[in-house]
C-alpha atoms as a PDB file:
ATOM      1  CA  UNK A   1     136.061 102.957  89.103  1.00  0.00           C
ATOM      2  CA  UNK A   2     135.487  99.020  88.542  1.00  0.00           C
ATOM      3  CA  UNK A   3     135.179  98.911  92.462  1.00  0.00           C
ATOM      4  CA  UNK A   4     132.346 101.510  92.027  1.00  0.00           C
ATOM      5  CA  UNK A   5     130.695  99.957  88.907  1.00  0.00           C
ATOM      6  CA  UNK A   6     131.042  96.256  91.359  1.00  0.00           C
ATOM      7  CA  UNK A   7     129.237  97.935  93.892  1.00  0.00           C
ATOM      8  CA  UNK A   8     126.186  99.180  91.687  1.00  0.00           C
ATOM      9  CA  UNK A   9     125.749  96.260  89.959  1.00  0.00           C
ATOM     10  CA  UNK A  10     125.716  94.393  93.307  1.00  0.00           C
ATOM     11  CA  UNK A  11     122.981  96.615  94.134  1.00  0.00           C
ATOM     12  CA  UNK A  12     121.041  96.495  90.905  1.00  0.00           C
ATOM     13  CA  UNK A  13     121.110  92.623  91.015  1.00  0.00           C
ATOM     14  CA  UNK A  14     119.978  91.911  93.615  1.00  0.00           C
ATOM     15  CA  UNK A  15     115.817  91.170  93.106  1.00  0.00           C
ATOM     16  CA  UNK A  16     114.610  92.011  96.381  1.00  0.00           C
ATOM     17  CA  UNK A  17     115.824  95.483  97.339  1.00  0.00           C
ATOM     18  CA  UNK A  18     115.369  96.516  93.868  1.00  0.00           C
ATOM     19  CA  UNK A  19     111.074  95.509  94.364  1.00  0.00           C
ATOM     20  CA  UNK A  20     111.338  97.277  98.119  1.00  0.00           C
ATOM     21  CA  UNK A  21     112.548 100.403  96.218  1.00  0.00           C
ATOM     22  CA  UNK A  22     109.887  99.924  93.844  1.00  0.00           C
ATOM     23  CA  UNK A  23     107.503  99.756  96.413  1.00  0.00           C
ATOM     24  CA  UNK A  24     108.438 102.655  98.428  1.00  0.00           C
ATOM     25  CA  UNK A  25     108.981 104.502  95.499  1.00  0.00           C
ATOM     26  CA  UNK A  26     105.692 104.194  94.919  1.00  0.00           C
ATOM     27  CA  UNK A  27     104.233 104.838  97.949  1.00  0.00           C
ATOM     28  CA  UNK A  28     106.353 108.241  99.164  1.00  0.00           C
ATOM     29  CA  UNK A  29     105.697 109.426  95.725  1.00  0.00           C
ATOM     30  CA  UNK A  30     101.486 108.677  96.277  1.00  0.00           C
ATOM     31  CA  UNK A  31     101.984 110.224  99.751  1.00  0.00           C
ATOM     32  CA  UNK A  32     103.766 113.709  99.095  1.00  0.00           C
ATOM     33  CA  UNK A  33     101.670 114.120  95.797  1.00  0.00           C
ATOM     34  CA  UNK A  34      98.925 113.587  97.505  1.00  0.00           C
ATOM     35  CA  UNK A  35      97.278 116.253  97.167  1.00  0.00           C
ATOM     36  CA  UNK A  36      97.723 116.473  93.443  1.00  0.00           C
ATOM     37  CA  UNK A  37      96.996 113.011  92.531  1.00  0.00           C
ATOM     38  CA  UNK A  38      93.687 112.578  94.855  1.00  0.00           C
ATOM     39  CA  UNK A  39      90.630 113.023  93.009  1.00  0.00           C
ATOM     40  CA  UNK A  40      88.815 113.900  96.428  1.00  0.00           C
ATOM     41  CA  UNK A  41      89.368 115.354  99.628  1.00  0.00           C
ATOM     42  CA  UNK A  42      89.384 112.630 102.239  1.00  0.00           C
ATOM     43  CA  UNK A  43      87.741 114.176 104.392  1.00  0.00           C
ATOM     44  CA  UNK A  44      84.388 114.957 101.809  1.00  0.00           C
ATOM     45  CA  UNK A  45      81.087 112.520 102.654  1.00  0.00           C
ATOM     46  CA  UNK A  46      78.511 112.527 100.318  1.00  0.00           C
ATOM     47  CA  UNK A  47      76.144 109.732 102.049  1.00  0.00           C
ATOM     48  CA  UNK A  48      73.997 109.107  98.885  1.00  0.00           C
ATOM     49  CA  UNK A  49      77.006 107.415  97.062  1.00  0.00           C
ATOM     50  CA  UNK A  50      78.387 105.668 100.482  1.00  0.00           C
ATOM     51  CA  UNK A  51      78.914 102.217 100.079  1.00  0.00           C
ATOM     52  CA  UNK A  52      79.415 102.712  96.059  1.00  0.00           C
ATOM     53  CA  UNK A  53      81.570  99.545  94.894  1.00  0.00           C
ATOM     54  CA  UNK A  54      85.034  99.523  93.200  1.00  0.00           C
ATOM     55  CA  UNK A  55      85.702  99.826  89.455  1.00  0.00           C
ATOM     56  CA  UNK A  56      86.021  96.038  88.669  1.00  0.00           C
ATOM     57  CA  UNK A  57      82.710  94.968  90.483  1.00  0.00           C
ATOM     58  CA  UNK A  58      79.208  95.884  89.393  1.00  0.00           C
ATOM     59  CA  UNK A  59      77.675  99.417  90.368  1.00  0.00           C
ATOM     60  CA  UNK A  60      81.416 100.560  90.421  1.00  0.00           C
ATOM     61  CA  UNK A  61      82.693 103.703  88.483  1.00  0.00           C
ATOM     62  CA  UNK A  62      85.660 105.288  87.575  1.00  0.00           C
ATOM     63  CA  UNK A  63      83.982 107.965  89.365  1.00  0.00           C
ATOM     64  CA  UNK A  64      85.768 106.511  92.470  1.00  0.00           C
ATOM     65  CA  UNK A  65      88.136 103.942  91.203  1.00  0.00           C
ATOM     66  CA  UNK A  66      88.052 102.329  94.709  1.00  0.00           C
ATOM     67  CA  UNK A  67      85.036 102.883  95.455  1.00  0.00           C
ATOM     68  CA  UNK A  68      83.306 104.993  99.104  1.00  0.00           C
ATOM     69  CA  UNK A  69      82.885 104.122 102.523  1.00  0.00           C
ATOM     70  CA  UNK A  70      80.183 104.049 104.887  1.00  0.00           C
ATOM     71  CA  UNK A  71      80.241 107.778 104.852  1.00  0.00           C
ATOM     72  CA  UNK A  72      80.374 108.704 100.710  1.00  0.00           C
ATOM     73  CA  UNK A  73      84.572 109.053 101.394  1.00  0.00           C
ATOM     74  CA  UNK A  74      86.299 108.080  98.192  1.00  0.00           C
ATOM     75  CA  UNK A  75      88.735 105.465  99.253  1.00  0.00           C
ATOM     76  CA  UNK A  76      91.522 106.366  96.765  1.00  0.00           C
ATOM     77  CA  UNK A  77      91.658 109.571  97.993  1.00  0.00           C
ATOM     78  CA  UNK A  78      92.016 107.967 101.262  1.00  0.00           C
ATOM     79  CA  UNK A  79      94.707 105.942 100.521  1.00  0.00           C
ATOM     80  CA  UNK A  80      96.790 108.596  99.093  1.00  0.00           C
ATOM     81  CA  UNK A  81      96.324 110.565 102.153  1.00  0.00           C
ATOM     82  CA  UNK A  82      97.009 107.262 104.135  1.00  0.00           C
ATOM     83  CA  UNK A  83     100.333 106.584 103.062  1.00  0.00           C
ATOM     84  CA  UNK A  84     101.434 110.024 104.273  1.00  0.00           C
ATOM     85  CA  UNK A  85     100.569 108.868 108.063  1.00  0.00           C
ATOM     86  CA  UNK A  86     101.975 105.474 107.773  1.00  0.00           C
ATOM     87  CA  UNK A  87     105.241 107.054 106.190  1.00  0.00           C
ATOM     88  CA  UNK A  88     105.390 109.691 109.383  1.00  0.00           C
ATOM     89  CA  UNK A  89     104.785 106.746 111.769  1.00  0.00           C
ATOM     90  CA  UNK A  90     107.153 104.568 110.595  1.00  0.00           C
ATOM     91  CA  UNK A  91     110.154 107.003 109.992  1.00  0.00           C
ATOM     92  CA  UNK A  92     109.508 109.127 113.520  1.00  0.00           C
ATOM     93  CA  UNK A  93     109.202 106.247 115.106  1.00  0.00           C
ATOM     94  CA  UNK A  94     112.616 104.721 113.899  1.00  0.00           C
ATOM     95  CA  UNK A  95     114.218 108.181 114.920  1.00  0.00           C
ATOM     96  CA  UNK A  96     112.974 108.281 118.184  1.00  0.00           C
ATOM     97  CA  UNK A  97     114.067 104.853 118.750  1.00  0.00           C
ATOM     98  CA  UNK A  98     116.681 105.076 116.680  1.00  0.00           C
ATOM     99  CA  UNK A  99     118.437 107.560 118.978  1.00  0.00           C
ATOM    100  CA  UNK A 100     117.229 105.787 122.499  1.00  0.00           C
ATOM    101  CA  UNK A 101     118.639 102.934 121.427  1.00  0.00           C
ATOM    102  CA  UNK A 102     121.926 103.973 119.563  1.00  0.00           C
ATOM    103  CA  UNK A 103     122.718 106.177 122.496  1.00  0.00           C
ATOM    104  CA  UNK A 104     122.129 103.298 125.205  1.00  0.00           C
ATOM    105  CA  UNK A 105     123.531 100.500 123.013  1.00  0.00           C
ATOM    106  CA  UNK A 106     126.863 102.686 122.263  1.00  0.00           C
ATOM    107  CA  UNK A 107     127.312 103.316 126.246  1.00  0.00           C
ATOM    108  CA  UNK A 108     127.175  99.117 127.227  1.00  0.00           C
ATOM    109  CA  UNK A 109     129.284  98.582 124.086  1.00  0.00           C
ATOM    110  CA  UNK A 110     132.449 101.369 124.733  1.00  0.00           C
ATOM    111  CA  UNK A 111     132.136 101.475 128.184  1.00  0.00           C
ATOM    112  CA  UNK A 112     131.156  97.406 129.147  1.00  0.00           C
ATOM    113  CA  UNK A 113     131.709  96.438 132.851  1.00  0.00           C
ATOM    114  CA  UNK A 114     128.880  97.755 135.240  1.00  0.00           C
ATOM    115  CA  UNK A 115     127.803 100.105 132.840  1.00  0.00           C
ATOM    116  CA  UNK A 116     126.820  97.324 130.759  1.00  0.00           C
ATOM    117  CA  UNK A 117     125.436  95.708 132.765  1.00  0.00           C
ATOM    118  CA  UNK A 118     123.376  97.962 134.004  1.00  0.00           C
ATOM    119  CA  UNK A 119     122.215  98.733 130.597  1.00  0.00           C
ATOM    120  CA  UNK A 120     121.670  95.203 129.349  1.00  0.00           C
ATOM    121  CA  UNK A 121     119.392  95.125 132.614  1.00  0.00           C
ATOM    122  CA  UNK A 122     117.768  97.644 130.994  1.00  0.00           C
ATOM    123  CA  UNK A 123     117.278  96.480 127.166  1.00  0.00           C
ATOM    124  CA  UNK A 124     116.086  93.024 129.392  1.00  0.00           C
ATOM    125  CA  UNK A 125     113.041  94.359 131.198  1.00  0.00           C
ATOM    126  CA  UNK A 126     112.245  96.784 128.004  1.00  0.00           C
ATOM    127  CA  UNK A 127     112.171  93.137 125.907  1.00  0.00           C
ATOM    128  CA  UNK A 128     109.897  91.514 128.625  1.00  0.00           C
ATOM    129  CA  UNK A 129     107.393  94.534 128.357  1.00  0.00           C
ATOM    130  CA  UNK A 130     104.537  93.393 125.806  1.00  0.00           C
ATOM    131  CA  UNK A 131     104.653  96.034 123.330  1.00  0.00           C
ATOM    132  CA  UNK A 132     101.130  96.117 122.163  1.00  0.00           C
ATOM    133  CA  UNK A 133      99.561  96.035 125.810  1.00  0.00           C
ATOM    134  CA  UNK A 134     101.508  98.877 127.134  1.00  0.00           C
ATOM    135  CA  UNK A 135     101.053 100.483 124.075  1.00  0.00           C
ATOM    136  CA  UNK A 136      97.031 100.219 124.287  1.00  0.00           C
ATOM    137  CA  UNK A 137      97.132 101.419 127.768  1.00  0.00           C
ATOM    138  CA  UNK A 138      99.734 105.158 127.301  1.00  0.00           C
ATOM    139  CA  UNK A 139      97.646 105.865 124.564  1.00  0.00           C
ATOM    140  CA  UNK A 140      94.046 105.230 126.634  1.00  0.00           C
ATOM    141  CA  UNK A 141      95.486 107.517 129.618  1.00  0.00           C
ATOM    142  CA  UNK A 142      97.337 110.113 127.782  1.00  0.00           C
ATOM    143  CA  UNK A 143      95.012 110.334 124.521  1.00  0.00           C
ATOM    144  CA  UNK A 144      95.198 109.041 120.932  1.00  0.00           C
ATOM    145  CA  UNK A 145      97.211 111.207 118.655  1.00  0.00           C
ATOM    146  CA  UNK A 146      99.571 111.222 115.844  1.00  0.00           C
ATOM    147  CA  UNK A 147     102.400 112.620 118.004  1.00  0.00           C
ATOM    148  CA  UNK A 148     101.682 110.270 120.916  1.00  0.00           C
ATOM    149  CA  UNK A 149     101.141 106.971 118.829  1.00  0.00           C
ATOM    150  CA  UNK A 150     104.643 107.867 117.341  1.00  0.00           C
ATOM    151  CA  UNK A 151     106.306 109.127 120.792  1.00  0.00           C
ATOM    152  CA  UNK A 152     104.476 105.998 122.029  1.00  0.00           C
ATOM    153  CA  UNK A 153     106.223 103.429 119.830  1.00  0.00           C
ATOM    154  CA  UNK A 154     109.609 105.414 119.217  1.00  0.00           C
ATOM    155  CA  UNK A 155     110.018 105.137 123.287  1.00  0.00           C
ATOM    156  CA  UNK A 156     108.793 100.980 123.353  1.00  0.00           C
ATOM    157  CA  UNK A 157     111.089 100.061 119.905  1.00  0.00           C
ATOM    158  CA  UNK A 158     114.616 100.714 120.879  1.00  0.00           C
ATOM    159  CA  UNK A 159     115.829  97.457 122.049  1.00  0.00           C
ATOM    160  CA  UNK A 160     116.952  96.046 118.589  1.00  0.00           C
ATOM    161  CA  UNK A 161     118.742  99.466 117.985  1.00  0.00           C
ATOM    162  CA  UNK A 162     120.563  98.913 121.007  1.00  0.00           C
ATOM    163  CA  UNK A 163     120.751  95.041 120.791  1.00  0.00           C
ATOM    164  CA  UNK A 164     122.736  95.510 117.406  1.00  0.00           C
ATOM    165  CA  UNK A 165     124.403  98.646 117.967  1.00  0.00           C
ATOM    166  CA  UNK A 166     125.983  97.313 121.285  1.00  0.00           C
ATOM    167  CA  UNK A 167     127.041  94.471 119.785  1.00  0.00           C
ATOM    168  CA  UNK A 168     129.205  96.240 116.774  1.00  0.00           C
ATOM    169  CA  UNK A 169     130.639  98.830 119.702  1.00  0.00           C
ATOM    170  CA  UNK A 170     131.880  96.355 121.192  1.00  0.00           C
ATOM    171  CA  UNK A 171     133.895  95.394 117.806  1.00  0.00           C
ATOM    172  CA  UNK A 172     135.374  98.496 117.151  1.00  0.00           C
ATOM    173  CA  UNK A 173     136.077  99.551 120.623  1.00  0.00           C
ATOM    174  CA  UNK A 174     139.028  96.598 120.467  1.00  0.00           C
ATOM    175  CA  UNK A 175     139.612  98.033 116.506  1.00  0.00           C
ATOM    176  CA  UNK A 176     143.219  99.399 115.844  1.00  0.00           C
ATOM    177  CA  UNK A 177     141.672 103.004 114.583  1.00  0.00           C
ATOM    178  CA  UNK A 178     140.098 103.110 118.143  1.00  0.00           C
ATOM    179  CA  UNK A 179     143.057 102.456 120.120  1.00  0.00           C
ATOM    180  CA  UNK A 180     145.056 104.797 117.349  1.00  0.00           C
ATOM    181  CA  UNK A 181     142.756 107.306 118.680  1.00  0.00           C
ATOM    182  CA  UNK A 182     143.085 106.765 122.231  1.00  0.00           C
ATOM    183  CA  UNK A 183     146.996 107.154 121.710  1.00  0.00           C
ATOM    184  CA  UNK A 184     146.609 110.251 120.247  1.00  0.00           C
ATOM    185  CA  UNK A 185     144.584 111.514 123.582  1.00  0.00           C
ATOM    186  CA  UNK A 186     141.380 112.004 121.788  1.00  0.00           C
ATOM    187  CA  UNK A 187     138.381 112.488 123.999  1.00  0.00           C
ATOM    188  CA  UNK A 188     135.741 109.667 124.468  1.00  0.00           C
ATOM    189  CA  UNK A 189     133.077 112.045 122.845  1.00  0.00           C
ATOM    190  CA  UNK A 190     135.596 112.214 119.902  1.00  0.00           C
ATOM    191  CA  UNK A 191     136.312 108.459 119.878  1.00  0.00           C
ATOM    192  CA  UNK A 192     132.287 107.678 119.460  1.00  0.00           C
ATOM    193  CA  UNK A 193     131.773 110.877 117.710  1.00  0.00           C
ATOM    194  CA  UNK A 194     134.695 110.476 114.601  1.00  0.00           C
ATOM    195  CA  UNK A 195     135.622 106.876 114.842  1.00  0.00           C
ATOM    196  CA  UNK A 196     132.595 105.038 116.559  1.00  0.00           C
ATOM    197  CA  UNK A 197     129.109 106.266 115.276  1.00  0.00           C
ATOM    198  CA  UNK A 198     129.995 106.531 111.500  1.00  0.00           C
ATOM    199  CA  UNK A 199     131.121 102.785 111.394  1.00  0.00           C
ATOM    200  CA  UNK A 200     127.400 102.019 113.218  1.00  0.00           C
ATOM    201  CA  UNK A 201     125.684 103.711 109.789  1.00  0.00           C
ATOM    202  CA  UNK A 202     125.505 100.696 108.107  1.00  0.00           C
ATOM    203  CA  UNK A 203     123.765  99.165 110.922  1.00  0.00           C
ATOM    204  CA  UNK A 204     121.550 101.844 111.715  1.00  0.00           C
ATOM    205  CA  UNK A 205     120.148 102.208 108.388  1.00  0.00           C
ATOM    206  CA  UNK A 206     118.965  98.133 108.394  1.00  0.00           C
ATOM    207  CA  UNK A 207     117.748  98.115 111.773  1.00  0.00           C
ATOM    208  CA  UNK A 208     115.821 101.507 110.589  1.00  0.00           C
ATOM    209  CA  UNK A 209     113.381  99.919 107.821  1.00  0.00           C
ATOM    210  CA  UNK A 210     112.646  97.162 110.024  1.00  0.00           C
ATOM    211  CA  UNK A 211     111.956  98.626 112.760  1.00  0.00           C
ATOM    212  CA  UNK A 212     110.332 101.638 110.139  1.00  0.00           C
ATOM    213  CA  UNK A 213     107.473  98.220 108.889  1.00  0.00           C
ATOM    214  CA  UNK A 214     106.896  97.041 112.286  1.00  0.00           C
ATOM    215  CA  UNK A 215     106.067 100.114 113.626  1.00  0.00           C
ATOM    216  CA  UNK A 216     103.201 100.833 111.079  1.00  0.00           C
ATOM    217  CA  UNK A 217     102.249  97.500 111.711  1.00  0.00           C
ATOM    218  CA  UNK A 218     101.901  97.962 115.412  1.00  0.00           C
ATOM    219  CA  UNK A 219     100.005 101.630 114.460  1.00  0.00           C
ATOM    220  CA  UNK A 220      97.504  99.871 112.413  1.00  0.00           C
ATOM    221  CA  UNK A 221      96.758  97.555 114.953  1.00  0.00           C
ATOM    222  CA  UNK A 222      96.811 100.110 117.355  1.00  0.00           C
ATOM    223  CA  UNK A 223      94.276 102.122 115.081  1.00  0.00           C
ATOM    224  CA  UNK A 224      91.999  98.736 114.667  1.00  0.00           C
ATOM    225  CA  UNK A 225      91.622  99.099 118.533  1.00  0.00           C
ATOM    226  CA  UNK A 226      90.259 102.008 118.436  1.00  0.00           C
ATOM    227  CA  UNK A 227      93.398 104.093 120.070  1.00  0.00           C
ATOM    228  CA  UNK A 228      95.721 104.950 117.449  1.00  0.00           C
ATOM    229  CA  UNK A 229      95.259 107.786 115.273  1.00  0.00           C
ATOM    230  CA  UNK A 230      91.774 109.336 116.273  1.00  0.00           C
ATOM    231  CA  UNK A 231      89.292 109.157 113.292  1.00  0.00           C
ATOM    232  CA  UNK A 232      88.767 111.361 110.757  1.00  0.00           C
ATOM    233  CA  UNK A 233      92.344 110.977 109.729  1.00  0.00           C
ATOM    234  CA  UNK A 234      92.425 108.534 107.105  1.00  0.00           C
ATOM    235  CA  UNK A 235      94.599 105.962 108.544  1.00  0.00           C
ATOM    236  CA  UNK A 236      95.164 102.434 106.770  1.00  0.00           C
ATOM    237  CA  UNK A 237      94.704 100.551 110.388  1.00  0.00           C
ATOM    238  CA  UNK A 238      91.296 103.044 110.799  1.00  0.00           C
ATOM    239  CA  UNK A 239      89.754 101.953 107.627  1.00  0.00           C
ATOM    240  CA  UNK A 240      90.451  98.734 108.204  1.00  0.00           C
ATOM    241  CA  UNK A 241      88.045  99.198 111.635  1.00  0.00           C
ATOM    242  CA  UNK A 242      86.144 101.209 109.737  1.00  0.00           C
ATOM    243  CA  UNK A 243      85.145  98.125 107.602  1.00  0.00           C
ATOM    244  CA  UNK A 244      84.749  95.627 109.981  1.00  0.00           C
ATOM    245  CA  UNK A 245      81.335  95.479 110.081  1.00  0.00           C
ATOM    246  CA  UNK A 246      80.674  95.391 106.561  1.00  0.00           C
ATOM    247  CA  UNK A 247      82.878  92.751 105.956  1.00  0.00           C
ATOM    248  CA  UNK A 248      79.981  90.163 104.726  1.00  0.00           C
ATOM    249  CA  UNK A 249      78.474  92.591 102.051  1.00  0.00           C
ATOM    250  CA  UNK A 250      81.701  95.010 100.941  1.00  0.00           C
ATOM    251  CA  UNK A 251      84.585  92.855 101.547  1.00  0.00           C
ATOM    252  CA  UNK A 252      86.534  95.868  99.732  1.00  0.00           C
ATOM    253  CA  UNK A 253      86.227  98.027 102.539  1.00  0.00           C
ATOM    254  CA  UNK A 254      89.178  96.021 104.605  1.00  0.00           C
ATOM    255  CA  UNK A 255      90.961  94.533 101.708  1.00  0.00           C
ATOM    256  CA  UNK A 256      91.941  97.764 100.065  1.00  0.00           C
ATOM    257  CA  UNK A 257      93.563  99.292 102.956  1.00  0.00           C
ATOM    258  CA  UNK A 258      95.203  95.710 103.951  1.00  0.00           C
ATOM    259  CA  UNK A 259      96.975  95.149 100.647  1.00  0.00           C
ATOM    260  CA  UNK A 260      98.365  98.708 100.722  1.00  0.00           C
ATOM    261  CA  UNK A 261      99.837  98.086 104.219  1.00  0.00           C
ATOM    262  CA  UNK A 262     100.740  94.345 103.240  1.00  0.00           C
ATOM    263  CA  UNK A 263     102.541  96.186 100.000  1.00  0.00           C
ATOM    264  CA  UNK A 264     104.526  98.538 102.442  1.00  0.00           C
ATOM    265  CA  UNK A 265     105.263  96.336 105.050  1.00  0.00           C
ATOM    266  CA  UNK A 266     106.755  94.174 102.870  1.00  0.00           C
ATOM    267  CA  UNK A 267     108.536  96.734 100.576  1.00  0.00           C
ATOM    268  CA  UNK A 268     110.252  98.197 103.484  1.00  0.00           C
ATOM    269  CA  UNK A 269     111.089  94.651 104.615  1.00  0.00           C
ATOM    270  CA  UNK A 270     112.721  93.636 101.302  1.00  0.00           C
ATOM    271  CA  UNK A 271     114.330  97.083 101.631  1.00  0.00           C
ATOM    272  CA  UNK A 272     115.912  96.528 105.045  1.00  0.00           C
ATOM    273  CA  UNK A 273     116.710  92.484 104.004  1.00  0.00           C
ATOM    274  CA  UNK A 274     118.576  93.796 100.790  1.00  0.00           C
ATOM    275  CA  UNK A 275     120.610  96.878 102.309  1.00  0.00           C
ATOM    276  CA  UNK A 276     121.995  94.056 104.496  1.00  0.00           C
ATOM    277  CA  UNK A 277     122.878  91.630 101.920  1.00  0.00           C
ATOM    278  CA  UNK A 278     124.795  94.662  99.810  1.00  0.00           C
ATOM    279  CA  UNK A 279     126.074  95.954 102.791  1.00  0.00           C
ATOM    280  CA  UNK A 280     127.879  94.108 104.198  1.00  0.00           C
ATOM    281  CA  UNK A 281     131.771  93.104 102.966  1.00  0.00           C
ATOM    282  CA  UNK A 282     130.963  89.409 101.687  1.00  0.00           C
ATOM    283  CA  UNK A 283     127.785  89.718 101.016  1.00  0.00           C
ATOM    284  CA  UNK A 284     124.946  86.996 101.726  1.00  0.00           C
ATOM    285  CA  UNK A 285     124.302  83.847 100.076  1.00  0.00           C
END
């Protein structure tokens, strides 16, 4: 019981995972409400209020809190329905990776010798592939979509999955519950399936909400380009480009959609940074 009441007061202490919970919080609830809590659909133009201001400059209303696009869109209803695609990019793209990378990173660590090194060859020539540039060219030959943006990034953002995961294997491979196993003839799927993978949780889940913020960075910057999630969809990256050329005369149109994605990036950031800190046995100073 005190062990327990240690633990949650480790957790509630500690400033930074608590605001990344906050954040997300936040956010999931604004995207699965969405459609509840949006005033508009995002989708609606009405040209002859396009371009209307928000609420705290002149000509704005609370008639659109955050004012329209350069099509009459309301942007808050946008943003609701924004935070549903970034959530959906980030998360499929840390399970797709998540499993490339945990399966490859598991094999070098159990098995080492040439199998690791042939998989460490591997992870090397993934890490020397630029990440945005062969991103930019899939999408142009196989099409912009929500399913290939995600498929696109899952398959480029395994390396620190397996990088990490590898790197614990190889810890509890030489661990006495391992070799305890071993003795008792259990099978190597048993050994990584009952001893092996649910020591890697910890690990997984970390390495998950970073690599959860960099992928929606890497999908808004993708969507600035013009080849990440296809317009209408009301991506955060695609309003951004959306803006661009107004920048001079309604600066709101790019800062809106930037502080939301600043807000999750670095929610999910502080998220990842504090489930390591409570985490692990000691703790991080």
């Amino acid at each position: 019981m005190t062990a327990n009441r240690s633990s949650l007061l480790r957790w509630l202490s500690h400033g930074g995972l608590m605001l990344g919970l906050l954040i997300l919080f936040i956010v999931v609830t604004m995207a699965i409400f969405a459609s509840l809590l949006a005033p508009y659909d995002p989708y609606l133009q009405s040209l002859p209020t396009r371009f209307t201001p928000p609420v705290w400059f002149p000509g704005g209303g609370w008639e659109h809190p955050l004012g329209t696009d350069h099509l009459g869109r309301d942007y808050l209803s946008r943003i609701m329905y924004g935070a549903q695609i970034s959530l959906a990019i980030g998360i499929g793209t840390a399970v797709v990776s998540g499993i490339i990378g945990t399966a490859i990173g598991v094999c070098a660590g159990y098995f080492g010798g040439k199998v690791d090194s042939i998989l460490m060859f591997i992870i090397t020539a993934r890490l020397a592939m630029p990440v945005v540039l062969v991103a930019l060219a899939v999408v142009a030959l196989v099409g912009s979509s929500l399913t290939v943006v995600m498929l696109t990034l899952g398959f480029l953002l395994w390396d620190r999955f397996a990088l990490v995961i590898r790197a614990t294997t190889i810890q509890l491979r030489s661990s006495e519950f391992v070799t305890a196993a071993e003795l008792q003839g259990a099978s190597v799927l048993q050994i990584i399936g009952h001893e092996i993978l649910p020591n890697l949780l910890n690990n997984l889940v970390v390495v998950a909400t970073l690599e959860m913020a960099q992928a929606m960075i890497l999908e808004a910057a993708l969507s600035f380009l013009g080849l990440g999630v296809p317009a209408p969809l009301p991506s955060w990256g695609l309003m951004i480009s959306e803006g661009k050329d107004s920048i001079l005369f309604e600066p709101w149109l790019i800062t809106i959609p930037g502080v939301f994605l600043f807000a999750l990036v670095l929610g999910t950031n502080l998220l990842g940074d504090g489930l390591r800190d409570v985490m692990s046995p000691n703790g991080r100073n």
